[in-house]
Protein backbone atom coordinates (compact mmCIF):
# COMPACT_ATOMS: atom_id res chain seq x y z
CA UNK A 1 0.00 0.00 0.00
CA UNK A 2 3.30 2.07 -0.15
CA UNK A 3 3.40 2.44 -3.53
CA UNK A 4 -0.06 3.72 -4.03
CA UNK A 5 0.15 6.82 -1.05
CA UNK A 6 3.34 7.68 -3.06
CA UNK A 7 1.31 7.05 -6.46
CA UNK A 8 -0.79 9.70 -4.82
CA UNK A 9 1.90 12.22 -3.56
CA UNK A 10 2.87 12.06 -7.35
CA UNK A 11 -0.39 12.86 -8.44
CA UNK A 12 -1.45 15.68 -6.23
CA UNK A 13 2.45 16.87 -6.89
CA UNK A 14 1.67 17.54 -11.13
CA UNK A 15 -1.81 18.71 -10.35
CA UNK A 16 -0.62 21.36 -7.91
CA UNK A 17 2.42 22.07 -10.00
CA UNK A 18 2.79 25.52 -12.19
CA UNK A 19 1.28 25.12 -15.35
CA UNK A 20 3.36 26.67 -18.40
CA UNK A 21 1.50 29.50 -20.18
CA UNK A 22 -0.36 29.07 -23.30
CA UNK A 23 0.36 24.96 -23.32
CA UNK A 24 -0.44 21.95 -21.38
CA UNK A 25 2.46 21.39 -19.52
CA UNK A 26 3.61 22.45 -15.91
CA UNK A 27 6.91 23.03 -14.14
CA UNK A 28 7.43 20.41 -12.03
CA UNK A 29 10.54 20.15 -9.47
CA UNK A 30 12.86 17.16 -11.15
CA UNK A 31 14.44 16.37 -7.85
CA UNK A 32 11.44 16.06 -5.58
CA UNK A 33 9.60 13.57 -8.79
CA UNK A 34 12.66 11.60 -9.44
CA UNK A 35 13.22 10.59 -5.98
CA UNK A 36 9.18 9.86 -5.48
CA UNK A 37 9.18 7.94 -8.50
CA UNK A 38 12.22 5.87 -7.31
CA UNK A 39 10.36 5.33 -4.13
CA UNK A 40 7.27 4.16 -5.94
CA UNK A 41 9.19 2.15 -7.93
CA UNK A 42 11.16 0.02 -4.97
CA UNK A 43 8.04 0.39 -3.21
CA UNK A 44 6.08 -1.72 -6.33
CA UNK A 45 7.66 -4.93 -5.97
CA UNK A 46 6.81 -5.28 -2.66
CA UNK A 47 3.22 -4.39 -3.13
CA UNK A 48 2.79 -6.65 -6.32
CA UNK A 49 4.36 -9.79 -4.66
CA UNK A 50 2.00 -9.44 -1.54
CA UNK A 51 -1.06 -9.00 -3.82
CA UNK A 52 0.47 -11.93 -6.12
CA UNK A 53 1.03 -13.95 -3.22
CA UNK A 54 -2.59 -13.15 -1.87
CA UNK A 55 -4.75 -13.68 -5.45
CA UNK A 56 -2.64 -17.20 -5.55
CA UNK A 57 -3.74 -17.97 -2.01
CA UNK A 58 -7.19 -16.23 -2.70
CA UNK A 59 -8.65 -19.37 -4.17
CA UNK A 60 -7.25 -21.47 -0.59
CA UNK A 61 -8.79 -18.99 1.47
CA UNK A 62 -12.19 -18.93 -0.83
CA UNK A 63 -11.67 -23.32 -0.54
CA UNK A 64 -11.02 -23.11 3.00
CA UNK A 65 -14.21 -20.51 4.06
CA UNK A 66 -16.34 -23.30 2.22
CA UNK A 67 -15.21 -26.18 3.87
CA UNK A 68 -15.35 -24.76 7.28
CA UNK A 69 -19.13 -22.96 6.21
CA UNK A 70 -20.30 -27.00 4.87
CA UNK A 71 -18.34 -28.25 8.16
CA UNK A 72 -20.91 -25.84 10.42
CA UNK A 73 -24.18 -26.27 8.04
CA UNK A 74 -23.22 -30.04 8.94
CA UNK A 75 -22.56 -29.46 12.39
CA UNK A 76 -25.78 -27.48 12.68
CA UNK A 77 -27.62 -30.26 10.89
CA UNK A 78 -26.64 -33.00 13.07
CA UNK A 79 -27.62 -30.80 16.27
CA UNK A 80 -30.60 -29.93 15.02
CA UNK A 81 -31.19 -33.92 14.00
CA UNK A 82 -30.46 -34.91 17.83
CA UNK A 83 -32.66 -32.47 19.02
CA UNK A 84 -35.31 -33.24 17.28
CA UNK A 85 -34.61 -37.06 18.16
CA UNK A 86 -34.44 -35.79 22.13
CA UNK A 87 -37.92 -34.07 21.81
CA UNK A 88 -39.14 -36.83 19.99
CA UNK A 89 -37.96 -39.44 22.67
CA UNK A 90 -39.56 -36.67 25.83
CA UNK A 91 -42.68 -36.80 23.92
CA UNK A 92 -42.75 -40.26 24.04
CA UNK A 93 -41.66 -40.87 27.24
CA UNK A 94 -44.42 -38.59 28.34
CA UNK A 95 -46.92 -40.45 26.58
CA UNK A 96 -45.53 -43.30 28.31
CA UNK A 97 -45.46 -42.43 31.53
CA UNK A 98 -49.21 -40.93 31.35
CA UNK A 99 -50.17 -44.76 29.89
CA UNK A 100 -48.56 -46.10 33.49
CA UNK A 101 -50.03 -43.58 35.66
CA UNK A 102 -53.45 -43.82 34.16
CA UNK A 103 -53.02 -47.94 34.45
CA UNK A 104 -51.91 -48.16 38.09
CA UNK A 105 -54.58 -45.63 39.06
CA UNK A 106 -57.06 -48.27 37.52
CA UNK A 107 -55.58 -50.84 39.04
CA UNK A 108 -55.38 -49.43 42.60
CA UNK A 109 -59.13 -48.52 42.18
CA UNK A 110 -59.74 -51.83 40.91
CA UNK A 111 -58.16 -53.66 44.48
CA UNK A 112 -59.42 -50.86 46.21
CA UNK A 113 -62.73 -52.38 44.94
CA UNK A 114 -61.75 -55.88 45.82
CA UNK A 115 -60.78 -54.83 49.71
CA UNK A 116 -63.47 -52.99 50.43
CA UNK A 117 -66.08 -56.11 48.77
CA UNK A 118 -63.62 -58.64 51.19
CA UNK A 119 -64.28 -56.36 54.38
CA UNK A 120 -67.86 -56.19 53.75
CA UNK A 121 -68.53 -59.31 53.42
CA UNK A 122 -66.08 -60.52 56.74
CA UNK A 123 -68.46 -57.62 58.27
CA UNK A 124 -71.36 -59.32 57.03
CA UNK A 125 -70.40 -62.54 58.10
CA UNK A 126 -68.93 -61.07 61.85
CA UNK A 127 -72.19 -59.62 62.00
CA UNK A 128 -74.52 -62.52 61.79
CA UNK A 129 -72.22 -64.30 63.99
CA UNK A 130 -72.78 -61.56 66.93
CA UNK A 131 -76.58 -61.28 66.32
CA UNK A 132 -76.67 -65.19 66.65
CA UNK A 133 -74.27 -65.14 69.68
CA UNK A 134 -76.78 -61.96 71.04
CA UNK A 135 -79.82 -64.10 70.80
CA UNK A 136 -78.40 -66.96 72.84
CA UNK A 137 -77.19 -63.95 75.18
CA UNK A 138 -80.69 -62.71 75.32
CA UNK A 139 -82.51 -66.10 75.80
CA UNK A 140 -79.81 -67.32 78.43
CA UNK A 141 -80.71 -64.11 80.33
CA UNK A 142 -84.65 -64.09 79.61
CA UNK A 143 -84.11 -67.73 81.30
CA UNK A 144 -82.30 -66.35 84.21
CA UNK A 145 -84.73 -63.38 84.42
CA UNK A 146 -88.14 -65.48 84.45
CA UNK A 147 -86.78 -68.62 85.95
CA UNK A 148 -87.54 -69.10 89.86
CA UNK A 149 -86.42 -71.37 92.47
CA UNK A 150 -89.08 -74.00 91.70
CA UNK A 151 -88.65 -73.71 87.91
CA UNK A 152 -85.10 -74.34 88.21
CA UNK A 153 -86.17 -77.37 90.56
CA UNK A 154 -88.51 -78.34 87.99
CA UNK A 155 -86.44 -78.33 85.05
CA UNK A 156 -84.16 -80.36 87.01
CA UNK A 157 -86.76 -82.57 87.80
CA UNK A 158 -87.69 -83.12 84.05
């Protein structure tokens, strides 16, 4: 970029030079343009060899941006893919777990069911056993109570 500021000195050096009346031409210190124009020119191979040397890697660089852009489209692909495949698998496992919940609350309900038919029926059964066991209770004592001395004598006696 050397080259071209002193390509520009050079420039702004003839346009601001003394022009030489009635013609085209201008006065222009031989000195100061010789020794710019030397500089430009040692400046120039520097300048075309780093812009030769960058147009011949310019294709690597352009190579290399596009495998590393494919490299993160496929990156993002593949994360995007397992994602998807996670969400897919919570969803399911959702689903899933609703299924169980909804089948061991209709199982529970179901023994609940069960129990509470067993208990009645060992109430049922616990219950006709105490009324049975109350009516010998209440005969024994309706004996006691109208029994007297003689009709204890007399029962004996039979």
């Amino acid at each position: 970029m050397e080259a071209i500021e002193k390509l520009q000195s050079a420039i702004t050096m003839v346009n601001e030079a003394r022009s030489v009346p009635l013609s085209a031409s201008c006065v222009v210190h031989r000195g100061e343009m010789l020794e710019l124009l030397e500089e430009i020119n040692q400046a120039l191979p520097k300048d075309l060899s780093s812009a030769q040397r960058l147009l011949g890697s310019r294709e690597t660089i352009i190579e290399e941006g596009r495998q590393s852009a494919e490299q993160l489209i496929a990156h993002a692909r593949e994360e995007v893919a397992r994602m998807v495949e996670q969400t897919a698998i919570v969803a399911a496992a959702r689903e899933e777990s609703a299924r169980l919940i909804d089948e061991a609350h209709s199982k529970v309900e179901k023994e609940r069911e069960e129990v509470d038919a067993y208990i009645d029926s060992r109430l049922a059964t616990l219950e006709v056993i105490l009324n049975k066991t109350l009516e010998a209770v209440n005969r024994g004592r309706e004996r006691l109570a109208g029994a007297s001395d003689k009709d204890v004598l007399s029962q004996l006696a039979e």
